[in-house]
C-alpha atoms as a PDB file:
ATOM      1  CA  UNK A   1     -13.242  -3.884  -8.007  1.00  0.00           C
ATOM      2  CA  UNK A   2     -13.380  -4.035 -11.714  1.00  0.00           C
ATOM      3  CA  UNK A   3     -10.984  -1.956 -14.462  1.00  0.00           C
ATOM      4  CA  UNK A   4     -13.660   0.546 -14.971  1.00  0.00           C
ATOM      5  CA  UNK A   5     -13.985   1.432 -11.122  1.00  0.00           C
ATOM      6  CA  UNK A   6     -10.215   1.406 -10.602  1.00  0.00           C
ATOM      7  CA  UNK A   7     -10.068   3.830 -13.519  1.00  0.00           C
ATOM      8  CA  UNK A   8     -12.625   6.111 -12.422  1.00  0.00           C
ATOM      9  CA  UNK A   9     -11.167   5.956  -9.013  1.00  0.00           C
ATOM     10  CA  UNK A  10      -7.959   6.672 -10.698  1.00  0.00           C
ATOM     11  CA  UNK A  11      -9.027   9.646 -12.194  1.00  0.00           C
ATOM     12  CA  UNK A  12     -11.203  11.342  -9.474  1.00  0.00           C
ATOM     13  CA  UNK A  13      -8.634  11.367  -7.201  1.00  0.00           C
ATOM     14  CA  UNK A  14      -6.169  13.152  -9.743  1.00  0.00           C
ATOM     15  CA  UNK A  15      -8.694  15.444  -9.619  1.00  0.00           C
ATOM     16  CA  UNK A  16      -9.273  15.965  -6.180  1.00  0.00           C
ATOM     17  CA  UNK A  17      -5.129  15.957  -6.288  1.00  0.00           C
ATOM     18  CA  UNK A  18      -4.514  18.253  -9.092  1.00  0.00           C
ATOM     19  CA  UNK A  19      -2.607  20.969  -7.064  1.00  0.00           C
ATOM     20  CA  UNK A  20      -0.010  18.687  -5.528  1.00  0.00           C
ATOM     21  CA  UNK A  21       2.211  17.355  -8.445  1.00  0.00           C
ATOM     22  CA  UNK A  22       2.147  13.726  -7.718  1.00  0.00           C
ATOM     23  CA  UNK A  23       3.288  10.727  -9.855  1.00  0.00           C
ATOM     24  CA  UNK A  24       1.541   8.233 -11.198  1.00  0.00           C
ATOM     25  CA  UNK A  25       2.159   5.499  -9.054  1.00  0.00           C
ATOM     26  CA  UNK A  26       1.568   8.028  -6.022  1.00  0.00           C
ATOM     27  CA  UNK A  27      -1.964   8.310  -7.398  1.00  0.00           C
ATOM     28  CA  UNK A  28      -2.269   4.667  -7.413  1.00  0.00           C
ATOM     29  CA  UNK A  29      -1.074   4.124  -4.076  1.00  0.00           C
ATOM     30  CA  UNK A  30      -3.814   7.059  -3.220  1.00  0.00           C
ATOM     31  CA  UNK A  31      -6.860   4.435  -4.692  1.00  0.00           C
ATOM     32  CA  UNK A  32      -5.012   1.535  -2.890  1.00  0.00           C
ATOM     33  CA  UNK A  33      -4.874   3.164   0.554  1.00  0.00           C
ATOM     34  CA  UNK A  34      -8.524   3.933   0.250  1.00  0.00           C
ATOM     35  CA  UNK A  35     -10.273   0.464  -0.598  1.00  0.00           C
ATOM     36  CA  UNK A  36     -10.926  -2.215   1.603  1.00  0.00           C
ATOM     37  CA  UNK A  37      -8.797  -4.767   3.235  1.00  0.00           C
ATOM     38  CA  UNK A  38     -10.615  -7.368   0.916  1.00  0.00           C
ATOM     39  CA  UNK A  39     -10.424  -5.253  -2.260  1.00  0.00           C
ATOM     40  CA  UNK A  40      -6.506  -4.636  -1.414  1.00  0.00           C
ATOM     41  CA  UNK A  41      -5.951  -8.406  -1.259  1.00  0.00           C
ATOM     42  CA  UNK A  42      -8.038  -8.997  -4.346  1.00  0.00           C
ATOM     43  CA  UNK A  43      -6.059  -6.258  -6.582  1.00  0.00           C
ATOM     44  CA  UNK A  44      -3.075  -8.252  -4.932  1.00  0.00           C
ATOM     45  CA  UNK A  45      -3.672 -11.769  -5.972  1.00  0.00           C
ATOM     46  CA  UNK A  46      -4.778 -10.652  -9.300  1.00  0.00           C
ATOM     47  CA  UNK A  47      -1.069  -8.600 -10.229  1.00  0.00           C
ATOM     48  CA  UNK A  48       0.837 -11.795  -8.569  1.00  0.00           C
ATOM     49  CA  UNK A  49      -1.833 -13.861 -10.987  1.00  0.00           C
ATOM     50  CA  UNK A  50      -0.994 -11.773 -13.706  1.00  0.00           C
ATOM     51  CA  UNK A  51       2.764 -11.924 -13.180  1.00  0.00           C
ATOM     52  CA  UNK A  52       2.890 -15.691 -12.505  1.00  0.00           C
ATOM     53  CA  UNK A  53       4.432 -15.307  -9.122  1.00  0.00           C
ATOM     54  CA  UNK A  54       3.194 -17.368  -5.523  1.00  0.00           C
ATOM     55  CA  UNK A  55       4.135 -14.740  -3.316  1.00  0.00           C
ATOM     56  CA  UNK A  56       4.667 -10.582  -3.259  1.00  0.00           C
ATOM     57  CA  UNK A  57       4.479  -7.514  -0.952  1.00  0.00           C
ATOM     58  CA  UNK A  58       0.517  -6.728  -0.526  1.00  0.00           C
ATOM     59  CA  UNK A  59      -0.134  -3.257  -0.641  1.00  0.00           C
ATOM     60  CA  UNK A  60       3.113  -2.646  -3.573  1.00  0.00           C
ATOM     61  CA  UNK A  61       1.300  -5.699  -5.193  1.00  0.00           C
ATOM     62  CA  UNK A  62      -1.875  -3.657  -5.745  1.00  0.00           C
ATOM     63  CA  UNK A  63      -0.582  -0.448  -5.950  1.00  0.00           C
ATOM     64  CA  UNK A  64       1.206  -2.347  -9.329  1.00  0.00           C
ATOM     65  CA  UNK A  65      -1.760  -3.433 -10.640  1.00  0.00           C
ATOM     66  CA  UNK A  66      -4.048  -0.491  -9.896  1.00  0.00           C
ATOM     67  CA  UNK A  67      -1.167   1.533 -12.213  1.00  0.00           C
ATOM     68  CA  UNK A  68      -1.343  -1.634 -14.689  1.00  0.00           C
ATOM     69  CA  UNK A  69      -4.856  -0.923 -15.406  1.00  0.00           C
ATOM     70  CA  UNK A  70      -5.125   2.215 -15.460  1.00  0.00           C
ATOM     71  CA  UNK A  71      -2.071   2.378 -18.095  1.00  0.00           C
ATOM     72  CA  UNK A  72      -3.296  -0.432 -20.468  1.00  0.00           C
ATOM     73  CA  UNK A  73      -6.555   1.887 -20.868  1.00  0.00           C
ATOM     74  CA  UNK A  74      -4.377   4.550 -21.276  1.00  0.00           C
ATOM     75  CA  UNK A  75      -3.278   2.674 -24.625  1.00  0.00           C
ATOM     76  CA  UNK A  76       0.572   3.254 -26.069  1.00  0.00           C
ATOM     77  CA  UNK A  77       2.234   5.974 -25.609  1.00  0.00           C
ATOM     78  CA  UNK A  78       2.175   7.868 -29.256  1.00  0.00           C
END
């Protein structure tokens, strides 16, 4: 799953979710719990990559980096 797609996933399902007031990071475990087994363990071993650890939690692990990626396109905060 690249950036783009995790954004775009991101973002249609704060759409579909716009009446329940949900958090960030319960929007990103929304995209997480609807990929894949592969694409879970992919988004996994590329936040452990990215943090320079061996060894993490799975699904927290990509739920982190789906929430990574969608805030570095975000940009800073102003």
């Amino acid at each position: 799953m690249t950036d783009e797609e995790i954004v775009v996933s991101f973002a249609l399902i704060r759409l579909d979710d716009s009446n329940r007031d949900l958090d960030l990071e319960d929007v990103a475990a929304l995209v997480v719990r609807r990929l894949t087994p592969d694409q879970v363990l992919d988004l996994a071993t590329r936040n452990l990559a990215a943090r320079n650890e061996l060894r993490g939690a799975l699904f927290e692990s990509a739920v982190e980096h789906v929430l990574r990626t969608v805030l570095t396109a975000r940009g800073p905060a102003d």
